[in-house]
PDB file of N, CA and C in Angstrom:
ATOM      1  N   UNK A   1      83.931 111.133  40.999  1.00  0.00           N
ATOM      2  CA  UNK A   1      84.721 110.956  42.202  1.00  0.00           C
ATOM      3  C   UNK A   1      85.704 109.802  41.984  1.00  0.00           C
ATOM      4  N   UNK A   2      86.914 110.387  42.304  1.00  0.00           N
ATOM      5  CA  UNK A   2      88.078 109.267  42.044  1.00  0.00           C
ATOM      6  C   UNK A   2      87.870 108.032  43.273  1.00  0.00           C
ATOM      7  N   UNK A   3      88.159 106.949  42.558  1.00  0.00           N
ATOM      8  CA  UNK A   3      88.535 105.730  43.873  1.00  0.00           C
ATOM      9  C   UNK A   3      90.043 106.148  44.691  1.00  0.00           C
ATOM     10  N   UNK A   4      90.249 106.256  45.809  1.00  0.00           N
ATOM     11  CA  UNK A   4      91.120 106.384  46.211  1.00  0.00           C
ATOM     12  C   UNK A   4      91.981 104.841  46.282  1.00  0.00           C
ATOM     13  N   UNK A   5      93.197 104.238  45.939  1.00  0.00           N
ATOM     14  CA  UNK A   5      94.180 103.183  46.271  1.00  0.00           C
ATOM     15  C   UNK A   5      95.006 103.757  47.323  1.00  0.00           C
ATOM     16  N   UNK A   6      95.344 102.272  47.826  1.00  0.00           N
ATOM     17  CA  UNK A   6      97.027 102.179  48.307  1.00  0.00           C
ATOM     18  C   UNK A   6      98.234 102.666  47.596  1.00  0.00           C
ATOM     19  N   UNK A   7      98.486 103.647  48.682  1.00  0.00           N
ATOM     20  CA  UNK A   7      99.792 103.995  48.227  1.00  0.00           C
ATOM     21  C   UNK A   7     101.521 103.059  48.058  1.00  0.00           C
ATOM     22  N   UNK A   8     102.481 103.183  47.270  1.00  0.00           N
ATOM     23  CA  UNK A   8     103.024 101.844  46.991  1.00  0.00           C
ATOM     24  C   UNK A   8     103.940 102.291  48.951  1.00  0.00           C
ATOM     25  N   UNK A   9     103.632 103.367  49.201  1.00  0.00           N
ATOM     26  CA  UNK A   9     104.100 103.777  50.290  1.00  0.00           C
ATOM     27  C   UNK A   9     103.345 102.925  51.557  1.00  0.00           C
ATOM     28  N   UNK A  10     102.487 102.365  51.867  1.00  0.00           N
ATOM     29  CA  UNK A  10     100.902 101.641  52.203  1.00  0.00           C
ATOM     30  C   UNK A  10     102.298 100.611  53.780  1.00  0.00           C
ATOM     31  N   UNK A  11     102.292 101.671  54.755  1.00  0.00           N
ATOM     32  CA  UNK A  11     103.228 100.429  55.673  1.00  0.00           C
ATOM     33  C   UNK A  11     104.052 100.838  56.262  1.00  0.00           C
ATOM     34  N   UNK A  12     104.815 101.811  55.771  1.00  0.00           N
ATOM     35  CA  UNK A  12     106.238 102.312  56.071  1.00  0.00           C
ATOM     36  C   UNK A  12     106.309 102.814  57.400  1.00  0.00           C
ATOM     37  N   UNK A  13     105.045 103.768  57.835  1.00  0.00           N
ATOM     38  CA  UNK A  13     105.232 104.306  59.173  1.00  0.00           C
ATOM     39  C   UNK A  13     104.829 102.875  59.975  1.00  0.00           C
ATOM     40  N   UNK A  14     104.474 102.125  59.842  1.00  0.00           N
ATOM     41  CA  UNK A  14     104.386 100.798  60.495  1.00  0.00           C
ATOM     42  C   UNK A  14     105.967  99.731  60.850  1.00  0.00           C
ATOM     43  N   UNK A  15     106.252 100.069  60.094  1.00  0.00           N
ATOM     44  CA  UNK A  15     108.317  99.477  60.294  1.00  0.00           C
ATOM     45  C   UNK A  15     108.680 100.645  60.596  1.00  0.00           C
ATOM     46  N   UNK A  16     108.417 101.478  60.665  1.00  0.00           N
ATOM     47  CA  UNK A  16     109.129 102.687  61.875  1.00  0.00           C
ATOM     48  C   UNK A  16     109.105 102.057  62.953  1.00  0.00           C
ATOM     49  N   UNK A  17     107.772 102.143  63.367  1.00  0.00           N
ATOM     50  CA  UNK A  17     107.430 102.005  64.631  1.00  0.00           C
ATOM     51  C   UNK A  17     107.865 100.578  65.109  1.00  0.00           C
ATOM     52  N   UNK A  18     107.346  99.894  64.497  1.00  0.00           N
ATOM     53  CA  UNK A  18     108.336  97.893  64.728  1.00  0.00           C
ATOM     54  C   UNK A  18     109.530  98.343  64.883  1.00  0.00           C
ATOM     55  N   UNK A  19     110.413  98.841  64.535  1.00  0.00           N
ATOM     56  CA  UNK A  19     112.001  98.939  64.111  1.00  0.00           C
ATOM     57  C   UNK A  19     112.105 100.233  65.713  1.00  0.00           C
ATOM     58  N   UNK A  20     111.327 100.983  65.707  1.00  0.00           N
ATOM     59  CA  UNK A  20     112.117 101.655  67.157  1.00  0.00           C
ATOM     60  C   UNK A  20     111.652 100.888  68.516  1.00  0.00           C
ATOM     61  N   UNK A  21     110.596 100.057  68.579  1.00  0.00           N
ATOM     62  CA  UNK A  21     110.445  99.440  69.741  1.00  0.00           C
ATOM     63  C   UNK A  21     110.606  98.116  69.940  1.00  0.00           C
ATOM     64  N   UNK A  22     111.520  97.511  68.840  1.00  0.00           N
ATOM     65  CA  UNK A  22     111.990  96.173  68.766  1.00  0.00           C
ATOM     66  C   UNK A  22     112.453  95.987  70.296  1.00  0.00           C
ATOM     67  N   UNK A  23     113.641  96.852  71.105  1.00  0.00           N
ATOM     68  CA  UNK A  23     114.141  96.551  72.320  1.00  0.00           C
ATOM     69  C   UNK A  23     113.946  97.839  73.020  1.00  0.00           C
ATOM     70  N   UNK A  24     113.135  98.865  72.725  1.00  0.00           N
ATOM     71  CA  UNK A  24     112.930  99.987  73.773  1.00  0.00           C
ATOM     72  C   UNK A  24     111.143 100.019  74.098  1.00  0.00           C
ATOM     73  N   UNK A  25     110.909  99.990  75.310  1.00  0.00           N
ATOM     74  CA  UNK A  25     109.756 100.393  76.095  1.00  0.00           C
ATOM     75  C   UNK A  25     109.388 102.166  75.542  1.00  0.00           C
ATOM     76  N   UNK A  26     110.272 103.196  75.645  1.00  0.00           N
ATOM     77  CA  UNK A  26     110.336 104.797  75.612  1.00  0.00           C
ATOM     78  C   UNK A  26     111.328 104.930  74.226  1.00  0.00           C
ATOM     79  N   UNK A  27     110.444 106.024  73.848  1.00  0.00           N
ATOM     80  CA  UNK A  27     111.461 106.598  72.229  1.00  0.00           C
ATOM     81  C   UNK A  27     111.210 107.952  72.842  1.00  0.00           C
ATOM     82  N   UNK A  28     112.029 108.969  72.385  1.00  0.00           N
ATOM     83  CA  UNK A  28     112.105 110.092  72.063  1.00  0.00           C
ATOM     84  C   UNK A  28     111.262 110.867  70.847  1.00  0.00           C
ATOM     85  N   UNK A  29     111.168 112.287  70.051  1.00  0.00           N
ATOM     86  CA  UNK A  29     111.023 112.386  69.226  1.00  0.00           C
ATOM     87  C   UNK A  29     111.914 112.558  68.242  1.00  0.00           C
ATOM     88  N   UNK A  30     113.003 112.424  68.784  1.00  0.00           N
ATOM     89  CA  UNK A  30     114.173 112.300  67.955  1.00  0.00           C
ATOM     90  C   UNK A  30     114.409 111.041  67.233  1.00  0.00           C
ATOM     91  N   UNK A  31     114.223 110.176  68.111  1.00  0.00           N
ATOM     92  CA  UNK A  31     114.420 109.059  67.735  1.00  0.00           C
ATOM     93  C   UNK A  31     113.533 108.360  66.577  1.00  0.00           C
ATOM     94  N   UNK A  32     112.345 108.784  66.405  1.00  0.00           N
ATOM     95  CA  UNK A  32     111.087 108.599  65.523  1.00  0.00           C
ATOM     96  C   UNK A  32     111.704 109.139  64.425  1.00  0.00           C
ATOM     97  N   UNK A  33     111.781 111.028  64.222  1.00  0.00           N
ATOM     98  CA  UNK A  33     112.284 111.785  63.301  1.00  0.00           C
ATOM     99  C   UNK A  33     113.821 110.860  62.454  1.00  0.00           C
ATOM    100  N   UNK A  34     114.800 110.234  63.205  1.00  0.00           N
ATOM    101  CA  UNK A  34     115.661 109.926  62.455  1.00  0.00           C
ATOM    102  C   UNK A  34     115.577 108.385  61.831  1.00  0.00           C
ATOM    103  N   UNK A  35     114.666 107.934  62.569  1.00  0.00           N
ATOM    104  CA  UNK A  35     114.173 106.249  62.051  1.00  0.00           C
ATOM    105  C   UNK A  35     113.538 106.811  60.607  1.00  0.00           C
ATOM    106  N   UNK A  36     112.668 107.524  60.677  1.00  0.00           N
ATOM    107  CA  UNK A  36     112.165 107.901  59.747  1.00  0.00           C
ATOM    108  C   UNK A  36     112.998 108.541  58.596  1.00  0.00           C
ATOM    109  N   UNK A  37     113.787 109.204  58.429  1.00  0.00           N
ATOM    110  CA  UNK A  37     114.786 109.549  57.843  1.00  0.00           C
ATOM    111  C   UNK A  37     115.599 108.581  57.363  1.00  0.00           C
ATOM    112  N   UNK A  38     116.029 107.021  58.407  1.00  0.00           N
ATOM    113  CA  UNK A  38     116.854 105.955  57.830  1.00  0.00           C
ATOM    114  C   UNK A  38     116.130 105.340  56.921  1.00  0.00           C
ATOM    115  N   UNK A  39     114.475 105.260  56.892  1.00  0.00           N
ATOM    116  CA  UNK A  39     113.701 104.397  56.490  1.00  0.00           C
ATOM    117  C   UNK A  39     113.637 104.824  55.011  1.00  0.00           C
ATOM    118  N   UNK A  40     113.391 106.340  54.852  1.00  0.00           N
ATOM    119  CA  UNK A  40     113.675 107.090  53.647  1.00  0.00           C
ATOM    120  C   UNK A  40     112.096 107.081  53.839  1.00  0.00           C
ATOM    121  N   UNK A  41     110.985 107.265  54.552  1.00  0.00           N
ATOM    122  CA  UNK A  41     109.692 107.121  54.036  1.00  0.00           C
ATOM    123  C   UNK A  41     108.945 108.311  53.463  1.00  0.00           C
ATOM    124  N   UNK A  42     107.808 108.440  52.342  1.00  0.00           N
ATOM    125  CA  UNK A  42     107.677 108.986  51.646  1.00  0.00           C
ATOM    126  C   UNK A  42     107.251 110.516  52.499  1.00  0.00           C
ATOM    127  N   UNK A  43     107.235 111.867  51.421  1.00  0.00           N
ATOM    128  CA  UNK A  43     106.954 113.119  52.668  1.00  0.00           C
ATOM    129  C   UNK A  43     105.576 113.147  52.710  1.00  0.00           C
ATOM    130  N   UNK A  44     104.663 112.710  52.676  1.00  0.00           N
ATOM    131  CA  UNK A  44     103.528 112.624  53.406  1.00  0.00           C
ATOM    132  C   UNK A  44     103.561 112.526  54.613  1.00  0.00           C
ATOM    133  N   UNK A  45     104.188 110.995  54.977  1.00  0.00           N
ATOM    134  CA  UNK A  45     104.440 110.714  56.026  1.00  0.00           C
ATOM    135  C   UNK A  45     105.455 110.933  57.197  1.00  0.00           C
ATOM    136  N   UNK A  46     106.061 112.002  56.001  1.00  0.00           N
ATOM    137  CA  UNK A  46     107.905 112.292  56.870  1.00  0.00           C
ATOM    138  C   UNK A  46     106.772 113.471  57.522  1.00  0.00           C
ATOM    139  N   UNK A  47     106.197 114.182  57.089  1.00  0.00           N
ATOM    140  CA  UNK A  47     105.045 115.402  57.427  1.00  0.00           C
ATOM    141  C   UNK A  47     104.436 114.797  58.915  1.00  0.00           C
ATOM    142  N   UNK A  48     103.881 113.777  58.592  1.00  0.00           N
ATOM    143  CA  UNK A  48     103.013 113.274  59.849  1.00  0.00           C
ATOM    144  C   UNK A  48     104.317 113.168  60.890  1.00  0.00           C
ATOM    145  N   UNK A  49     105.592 112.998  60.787  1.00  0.00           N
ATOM    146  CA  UNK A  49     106.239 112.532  62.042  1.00  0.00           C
ATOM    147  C   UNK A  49     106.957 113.958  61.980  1.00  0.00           C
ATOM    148  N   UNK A  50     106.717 114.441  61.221  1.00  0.00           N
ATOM    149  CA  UNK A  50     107.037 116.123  61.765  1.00  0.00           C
ATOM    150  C   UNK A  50     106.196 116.662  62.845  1.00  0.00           C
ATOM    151  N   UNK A  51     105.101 116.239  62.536  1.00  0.00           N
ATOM    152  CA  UNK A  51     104.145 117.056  63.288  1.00  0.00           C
ATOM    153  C   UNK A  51     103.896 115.991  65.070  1.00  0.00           C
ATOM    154  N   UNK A  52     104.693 115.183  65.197  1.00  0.00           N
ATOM    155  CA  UNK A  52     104.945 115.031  66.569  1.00  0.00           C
ATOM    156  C   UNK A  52     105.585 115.749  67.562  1.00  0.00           C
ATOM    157  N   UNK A  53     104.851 116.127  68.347  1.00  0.00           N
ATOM    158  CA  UNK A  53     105.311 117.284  69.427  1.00  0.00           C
ATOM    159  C   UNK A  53     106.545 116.525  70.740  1.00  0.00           C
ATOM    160  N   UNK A  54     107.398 117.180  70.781  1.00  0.00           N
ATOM    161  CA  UNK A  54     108.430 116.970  71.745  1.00  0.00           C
ATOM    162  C   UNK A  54     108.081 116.448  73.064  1.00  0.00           C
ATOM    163  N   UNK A  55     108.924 115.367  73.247  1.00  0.00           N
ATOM    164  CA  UNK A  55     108.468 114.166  74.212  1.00  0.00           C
ATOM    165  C   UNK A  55     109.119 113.010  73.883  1.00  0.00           C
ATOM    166  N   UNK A  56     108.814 112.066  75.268  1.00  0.00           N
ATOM    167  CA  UNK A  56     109.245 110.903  75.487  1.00  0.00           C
ATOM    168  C   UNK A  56     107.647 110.095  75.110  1.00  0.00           C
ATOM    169  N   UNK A  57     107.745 108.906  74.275  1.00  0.00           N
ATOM    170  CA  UNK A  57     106.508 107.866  73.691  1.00  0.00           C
ATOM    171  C   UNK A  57     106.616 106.720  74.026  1.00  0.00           C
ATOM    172  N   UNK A  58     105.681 105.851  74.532  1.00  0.00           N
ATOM    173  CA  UNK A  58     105.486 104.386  74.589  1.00  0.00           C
ATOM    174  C   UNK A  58     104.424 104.235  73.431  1.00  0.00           C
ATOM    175  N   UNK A  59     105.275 103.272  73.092  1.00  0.00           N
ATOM    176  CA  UNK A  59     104.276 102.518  71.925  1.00  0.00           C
ATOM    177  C   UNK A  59     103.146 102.809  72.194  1.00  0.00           C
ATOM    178  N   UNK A  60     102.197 102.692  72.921  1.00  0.00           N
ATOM    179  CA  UNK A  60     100.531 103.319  72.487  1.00  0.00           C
ATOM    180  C   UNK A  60     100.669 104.973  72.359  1.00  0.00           C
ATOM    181  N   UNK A  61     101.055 105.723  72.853  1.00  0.00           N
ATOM    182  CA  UNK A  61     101.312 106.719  72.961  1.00  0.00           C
ATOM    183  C   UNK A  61     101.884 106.984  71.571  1.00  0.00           C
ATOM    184  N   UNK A  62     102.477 106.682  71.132  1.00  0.00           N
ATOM    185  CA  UNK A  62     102.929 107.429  69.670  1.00  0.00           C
ATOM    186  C   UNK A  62     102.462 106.759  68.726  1.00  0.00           C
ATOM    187  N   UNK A  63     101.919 105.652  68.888  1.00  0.00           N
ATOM    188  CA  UNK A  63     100.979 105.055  67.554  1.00  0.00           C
ATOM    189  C   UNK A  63      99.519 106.385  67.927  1.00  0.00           C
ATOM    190  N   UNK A  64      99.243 106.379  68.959  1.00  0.00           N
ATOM    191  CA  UNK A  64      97.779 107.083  68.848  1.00  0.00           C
ATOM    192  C   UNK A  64      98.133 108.403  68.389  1.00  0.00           C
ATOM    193  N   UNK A  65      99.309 108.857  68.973  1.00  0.00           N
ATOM    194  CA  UNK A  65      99.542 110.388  68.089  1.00  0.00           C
ATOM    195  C   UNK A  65      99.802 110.363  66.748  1.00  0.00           C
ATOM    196  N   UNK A  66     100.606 109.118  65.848  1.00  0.00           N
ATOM    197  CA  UNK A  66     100.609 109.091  64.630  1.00  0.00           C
ATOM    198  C   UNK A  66      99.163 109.023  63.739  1.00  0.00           C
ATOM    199  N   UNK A  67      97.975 108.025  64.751  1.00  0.00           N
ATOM    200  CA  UNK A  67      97.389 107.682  64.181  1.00  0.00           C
ATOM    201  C   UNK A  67      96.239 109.176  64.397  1.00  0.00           C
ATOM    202  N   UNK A  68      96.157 109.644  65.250  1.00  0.00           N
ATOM    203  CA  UNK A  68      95.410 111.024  64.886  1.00  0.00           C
ATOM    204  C   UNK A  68      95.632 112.092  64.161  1.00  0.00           C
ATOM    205  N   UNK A  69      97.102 112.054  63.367  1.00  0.00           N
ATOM    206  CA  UNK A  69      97.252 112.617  62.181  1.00  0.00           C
ATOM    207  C   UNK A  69      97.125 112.537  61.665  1.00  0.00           C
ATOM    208  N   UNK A  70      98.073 111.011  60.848  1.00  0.00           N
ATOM    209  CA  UNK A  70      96.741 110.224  59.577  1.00  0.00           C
ATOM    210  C   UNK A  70      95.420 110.293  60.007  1.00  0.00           C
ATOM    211  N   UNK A  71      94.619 109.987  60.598  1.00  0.00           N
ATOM    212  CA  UNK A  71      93.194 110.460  60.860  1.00  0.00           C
ATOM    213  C   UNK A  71      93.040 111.768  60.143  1.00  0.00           C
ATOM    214  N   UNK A  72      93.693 112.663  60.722  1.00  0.00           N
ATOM    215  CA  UNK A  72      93.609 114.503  60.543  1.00  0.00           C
ATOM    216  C   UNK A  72      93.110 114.584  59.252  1.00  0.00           C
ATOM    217  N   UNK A  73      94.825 113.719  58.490  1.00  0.00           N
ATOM    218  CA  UNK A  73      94.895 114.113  56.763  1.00  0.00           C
ATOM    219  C   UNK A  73      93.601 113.379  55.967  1.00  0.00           C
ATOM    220  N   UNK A  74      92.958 112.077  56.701  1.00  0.00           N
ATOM    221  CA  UNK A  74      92.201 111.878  56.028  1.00  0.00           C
ATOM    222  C   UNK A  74      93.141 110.422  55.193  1.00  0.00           C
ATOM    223  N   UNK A  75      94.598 109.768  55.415  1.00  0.00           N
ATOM    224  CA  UNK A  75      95.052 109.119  55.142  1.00  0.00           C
ATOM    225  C   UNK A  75      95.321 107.517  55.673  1.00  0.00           C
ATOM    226  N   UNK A  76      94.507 107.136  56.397  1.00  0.00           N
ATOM    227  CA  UNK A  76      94.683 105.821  56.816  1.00  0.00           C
ATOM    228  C   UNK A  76      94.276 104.807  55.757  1.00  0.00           C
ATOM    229  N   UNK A  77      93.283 105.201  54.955  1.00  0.00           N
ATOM    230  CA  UNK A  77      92.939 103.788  54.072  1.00  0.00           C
ATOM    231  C   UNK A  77      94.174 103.893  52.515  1.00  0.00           C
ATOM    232  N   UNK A  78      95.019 105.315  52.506  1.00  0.00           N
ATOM    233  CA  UNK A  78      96.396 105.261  51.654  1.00  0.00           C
ATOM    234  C   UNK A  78      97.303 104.981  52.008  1.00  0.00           C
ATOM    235  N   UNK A  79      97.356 104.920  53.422  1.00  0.00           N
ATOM    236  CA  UNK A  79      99.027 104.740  53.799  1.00  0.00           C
ATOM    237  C   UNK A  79      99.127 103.455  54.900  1.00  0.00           C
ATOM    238  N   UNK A  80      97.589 103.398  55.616  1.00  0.00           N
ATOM    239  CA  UNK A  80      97.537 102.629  56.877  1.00  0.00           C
ATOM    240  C   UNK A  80      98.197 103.442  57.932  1.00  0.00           C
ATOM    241  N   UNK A  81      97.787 103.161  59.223  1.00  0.00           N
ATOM    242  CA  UNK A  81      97.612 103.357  60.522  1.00  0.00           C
ATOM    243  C   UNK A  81      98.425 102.178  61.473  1.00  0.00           C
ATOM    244  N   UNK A  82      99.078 102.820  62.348  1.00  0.00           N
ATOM    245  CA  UNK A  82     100.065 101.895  62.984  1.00  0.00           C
ATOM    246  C   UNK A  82      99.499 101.954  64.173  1.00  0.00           C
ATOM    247  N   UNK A  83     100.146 100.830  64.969  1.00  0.00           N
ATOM    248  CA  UNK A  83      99.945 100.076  65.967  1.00  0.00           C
ATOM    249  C   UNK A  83     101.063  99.254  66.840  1.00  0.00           C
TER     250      UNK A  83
END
């Protein structure tokens, strides 16, 4: 059984999320999808913010939906879990 590491990716959806609610209370899913796109972050994770369903997010609200995907994949101790 392999040891699983940190990915050099290990963060990125974490400065998403810092970087869209620096001055907004509400994001879109648009707004996630193209942060993510500026950020360039790896497609694992471009995957996980694919799979956010259409809507308006407050910070707990879209960290817990990010974070029950990574959950899903089984990826929080490779990529980390945002907040």
């Amino acid at each position: 059984m392999a040891l699983l590491e940190r990915s050099e990716s290990y963060g990125e959806l974490q400065r998403v999320v810092d970087y869209l609610f620096k001055d907004a209370q509400f994001v879109e899913r648009l707004d996630v999808v193209l942060a993510a796109e500026t950020f360039d972050i790896c497609a694992d994770l471009r995957e996980i913010v694919d799979l956010l369903p259409p809507g308006s997010y407050t910070r707990i609200a879209l960290c817990a939906q990010l974070n029950s995907s990574i959950a899903g994949h089984a990826w929080g101790y490779v990529y980390g879990t945002v907040e």
